[in-house]
C-alpha atoms as a PDB file:
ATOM      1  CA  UNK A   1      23.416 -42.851 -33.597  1.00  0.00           C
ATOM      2  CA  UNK A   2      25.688 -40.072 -33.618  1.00  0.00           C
ATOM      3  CA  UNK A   3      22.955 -37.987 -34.931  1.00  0.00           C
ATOM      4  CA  UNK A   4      20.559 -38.985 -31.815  1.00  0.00           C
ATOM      5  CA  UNK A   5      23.335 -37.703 -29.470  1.00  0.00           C
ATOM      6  CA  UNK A   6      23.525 -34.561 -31.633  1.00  0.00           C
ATOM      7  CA  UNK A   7      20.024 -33.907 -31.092  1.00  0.00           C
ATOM      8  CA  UNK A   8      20.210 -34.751 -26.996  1.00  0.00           C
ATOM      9  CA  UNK A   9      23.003 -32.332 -26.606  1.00  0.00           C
ATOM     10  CA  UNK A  10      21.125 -29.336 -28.627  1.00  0.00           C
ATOM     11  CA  UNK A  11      18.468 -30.336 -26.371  1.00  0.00           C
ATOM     12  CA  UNK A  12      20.496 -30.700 -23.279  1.00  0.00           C
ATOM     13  CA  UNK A  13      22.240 -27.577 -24.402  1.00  0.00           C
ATOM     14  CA  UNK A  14      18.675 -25.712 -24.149  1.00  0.00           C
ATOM     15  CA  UNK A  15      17.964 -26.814 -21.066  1.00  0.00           C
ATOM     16  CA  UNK A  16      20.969 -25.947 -19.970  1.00  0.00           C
ATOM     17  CA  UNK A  17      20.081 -22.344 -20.999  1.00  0.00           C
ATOM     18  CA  UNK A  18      16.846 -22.367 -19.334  1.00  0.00           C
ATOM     19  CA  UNK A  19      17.650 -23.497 -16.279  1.00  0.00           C
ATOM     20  CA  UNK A  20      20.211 -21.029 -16.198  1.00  0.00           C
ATOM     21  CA  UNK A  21      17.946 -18.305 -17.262  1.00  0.00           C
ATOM     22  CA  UNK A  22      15.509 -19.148 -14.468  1.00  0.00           C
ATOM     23  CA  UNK A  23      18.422 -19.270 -12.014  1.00  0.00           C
ATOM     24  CA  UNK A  24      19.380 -15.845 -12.797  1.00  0.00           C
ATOM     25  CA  UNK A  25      15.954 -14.441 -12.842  1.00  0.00           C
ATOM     26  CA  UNK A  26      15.406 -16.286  -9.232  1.00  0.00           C
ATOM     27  CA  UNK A  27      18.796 -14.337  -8.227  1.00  0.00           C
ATOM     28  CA  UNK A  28      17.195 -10.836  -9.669  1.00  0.00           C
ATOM     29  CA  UNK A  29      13.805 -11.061  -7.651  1.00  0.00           C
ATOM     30  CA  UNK A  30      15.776 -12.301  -4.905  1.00  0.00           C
ATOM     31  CA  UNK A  31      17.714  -9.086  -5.083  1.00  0.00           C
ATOM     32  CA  UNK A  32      14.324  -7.120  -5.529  1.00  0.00           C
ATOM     33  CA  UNK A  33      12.843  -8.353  -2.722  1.00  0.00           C
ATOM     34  CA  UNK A  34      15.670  -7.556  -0.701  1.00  0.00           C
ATOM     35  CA  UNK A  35      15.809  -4.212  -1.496  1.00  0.00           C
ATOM     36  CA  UNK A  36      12.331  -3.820  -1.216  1.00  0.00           C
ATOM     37  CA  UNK A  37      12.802  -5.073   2.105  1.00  0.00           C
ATOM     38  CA  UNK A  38      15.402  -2.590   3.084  1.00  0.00           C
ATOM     39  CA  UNK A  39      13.510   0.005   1.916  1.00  0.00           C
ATOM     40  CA  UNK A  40      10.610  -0.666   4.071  1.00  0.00           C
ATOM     41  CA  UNK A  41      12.449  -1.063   7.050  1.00  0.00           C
ATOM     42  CA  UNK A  42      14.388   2.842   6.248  1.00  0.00           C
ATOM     43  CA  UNK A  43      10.781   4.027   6.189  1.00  0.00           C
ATOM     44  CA  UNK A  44       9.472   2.223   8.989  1.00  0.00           C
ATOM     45  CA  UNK A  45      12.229   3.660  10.928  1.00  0.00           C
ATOM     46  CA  UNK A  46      11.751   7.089   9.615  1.00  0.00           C
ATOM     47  CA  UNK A  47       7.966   6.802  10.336  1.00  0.00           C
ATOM     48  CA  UNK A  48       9.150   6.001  14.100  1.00  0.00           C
ATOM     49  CA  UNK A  49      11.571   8.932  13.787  1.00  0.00           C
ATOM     50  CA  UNK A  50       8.494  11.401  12.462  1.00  0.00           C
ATOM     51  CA  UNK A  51       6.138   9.680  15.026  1.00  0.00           C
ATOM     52  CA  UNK A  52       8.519  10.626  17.782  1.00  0.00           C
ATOM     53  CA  UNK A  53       9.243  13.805  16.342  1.00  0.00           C
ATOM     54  CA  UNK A  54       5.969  14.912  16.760  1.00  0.00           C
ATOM     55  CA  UNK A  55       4.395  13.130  20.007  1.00  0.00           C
ATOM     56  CA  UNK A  56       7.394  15.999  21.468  1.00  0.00           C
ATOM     57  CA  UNK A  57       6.302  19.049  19.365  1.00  0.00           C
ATOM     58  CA  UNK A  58       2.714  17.995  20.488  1.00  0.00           C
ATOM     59  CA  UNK A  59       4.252  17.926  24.213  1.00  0.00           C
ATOM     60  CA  UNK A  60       5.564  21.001  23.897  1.00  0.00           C
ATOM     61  CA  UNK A  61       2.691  23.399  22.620  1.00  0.00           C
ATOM     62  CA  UNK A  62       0.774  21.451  25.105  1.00  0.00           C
ATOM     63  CA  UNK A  63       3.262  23.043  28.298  1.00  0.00           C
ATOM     64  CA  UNK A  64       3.182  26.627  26.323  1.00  0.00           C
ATOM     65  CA  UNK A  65      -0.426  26.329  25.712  1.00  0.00           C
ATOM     66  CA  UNK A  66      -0.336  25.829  29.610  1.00  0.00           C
ATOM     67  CA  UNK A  67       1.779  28.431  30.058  1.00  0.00           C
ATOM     68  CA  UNK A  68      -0.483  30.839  28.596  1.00  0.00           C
ATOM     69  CA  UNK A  69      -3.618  29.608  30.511  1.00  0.00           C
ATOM     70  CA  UNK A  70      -1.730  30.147  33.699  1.00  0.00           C
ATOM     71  CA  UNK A  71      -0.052  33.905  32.750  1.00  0.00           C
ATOM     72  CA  UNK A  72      -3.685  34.667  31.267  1.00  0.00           C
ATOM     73  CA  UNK A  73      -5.513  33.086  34.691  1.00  0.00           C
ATOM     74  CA  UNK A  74      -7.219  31.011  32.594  1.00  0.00           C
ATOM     75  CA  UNK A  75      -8.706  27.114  33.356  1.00  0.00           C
ATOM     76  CA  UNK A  76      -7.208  24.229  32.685  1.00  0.00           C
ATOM     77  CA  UNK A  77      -9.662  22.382  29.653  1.00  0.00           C
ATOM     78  CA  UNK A  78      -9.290  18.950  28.918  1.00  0.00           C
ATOM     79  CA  UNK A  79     -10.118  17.658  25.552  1.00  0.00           C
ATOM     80  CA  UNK A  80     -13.102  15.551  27.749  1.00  0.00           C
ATOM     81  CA  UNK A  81     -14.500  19.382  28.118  1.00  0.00           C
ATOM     82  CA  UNK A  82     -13.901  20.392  24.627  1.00  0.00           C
ATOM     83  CA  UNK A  83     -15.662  17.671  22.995  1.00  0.00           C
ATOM     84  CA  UNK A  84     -18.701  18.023  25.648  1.00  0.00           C
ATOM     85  CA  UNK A  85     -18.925  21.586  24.383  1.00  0.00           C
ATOM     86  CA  UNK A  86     -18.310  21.210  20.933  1.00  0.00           C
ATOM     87  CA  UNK A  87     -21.454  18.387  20.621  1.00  0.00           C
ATOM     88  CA  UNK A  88     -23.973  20.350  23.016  1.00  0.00           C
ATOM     89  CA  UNK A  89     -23.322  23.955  21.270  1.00  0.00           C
ATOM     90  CA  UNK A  90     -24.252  22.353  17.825  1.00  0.00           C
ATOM     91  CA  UNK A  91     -27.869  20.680  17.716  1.00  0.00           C
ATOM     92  CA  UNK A  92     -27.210  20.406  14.310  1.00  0.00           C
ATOM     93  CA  UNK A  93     -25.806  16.805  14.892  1.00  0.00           C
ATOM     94  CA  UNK A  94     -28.375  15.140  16.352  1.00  0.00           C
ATOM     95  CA  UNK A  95     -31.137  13.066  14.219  1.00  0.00           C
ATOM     96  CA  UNK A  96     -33.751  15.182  11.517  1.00  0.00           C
ATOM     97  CA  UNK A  97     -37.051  15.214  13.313  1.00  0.00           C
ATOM     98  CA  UNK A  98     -40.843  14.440  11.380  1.00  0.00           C
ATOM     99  CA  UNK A  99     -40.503  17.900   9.676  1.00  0.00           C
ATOM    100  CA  UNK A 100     -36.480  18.189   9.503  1.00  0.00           C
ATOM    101  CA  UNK A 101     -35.826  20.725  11.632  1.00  0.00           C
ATOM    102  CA  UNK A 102     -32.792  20.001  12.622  1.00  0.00           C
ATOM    103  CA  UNK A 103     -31.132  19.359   8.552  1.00  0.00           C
ATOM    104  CA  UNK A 104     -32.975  22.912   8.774  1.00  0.00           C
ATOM    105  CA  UNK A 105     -30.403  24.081  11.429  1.00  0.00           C
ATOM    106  CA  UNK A 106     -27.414  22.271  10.145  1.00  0.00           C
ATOM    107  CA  UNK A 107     -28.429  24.363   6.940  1.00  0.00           C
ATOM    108  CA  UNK A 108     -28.276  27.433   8.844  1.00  0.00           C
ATOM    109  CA  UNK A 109     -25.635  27.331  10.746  1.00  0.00           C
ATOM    110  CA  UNK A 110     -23.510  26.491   7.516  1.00  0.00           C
ATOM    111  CA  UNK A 111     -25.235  29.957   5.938  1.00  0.00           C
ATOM    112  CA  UNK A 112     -24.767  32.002   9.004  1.00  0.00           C
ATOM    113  CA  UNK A 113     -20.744  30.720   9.329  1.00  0.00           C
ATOM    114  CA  UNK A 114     -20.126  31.621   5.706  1.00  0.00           C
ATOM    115  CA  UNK A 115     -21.699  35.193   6.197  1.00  0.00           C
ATOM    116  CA  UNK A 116     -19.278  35.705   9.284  1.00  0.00           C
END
């Protein structure tokens, strides 16, 4: 018998090391994930920060961009306007006809743009 309590203490023994073993690997990824954590929260913050940042350097170019249309006497575009301009002056958007002209165009324009 005394050999059959040997043998349940080696093999308590082992548990015993494995459980421990898992509890300290638990503990490790636990500390992983809390760094992990942290770390995503500093750059969620500094994404704010940069987001913030630059919704006030946009602000600003926007009032001396203004400035300068006023002290030049020019209008007042919105980016409505810009957009309504920038798709009528290129017909090179819209859909190739039978022969493909307008690929034809696109092509063109691209060749003339280059050459200026």
């Amino acid at each position: 018998m005394a050999v059959m309590q040997e043998k349940s203490g080696t093999g308590s023994s082992t548990l015993d090391e494995l459980k421990a073993a898992y509890q300290a690997q638990l503990a490790h990824l636990a500390a992983e994930r809390d760094e992990a954590r942290r770390q995503a929260r500093r750059a969620k913050a500094e994404a704010d920060v940069a987001r913030a940042n630059l919704a006030s350097l946009q602000a600003r170019v926007e009032r001396l961009l203004g400035t300068v249309r006023s002290e030049l006497g020019l209008p007042v575009a919105t980016d409505a306007d810009l957009t309504q301009k920038r798709t009528a002056a290129d017909p090179a958007d819209k859909p190739a006809d039978r022969n493909g002209e307008a690929a034809n165009r696109k092509d063109a324009a691209r060749t003339v743009g280059k050459a200026a």
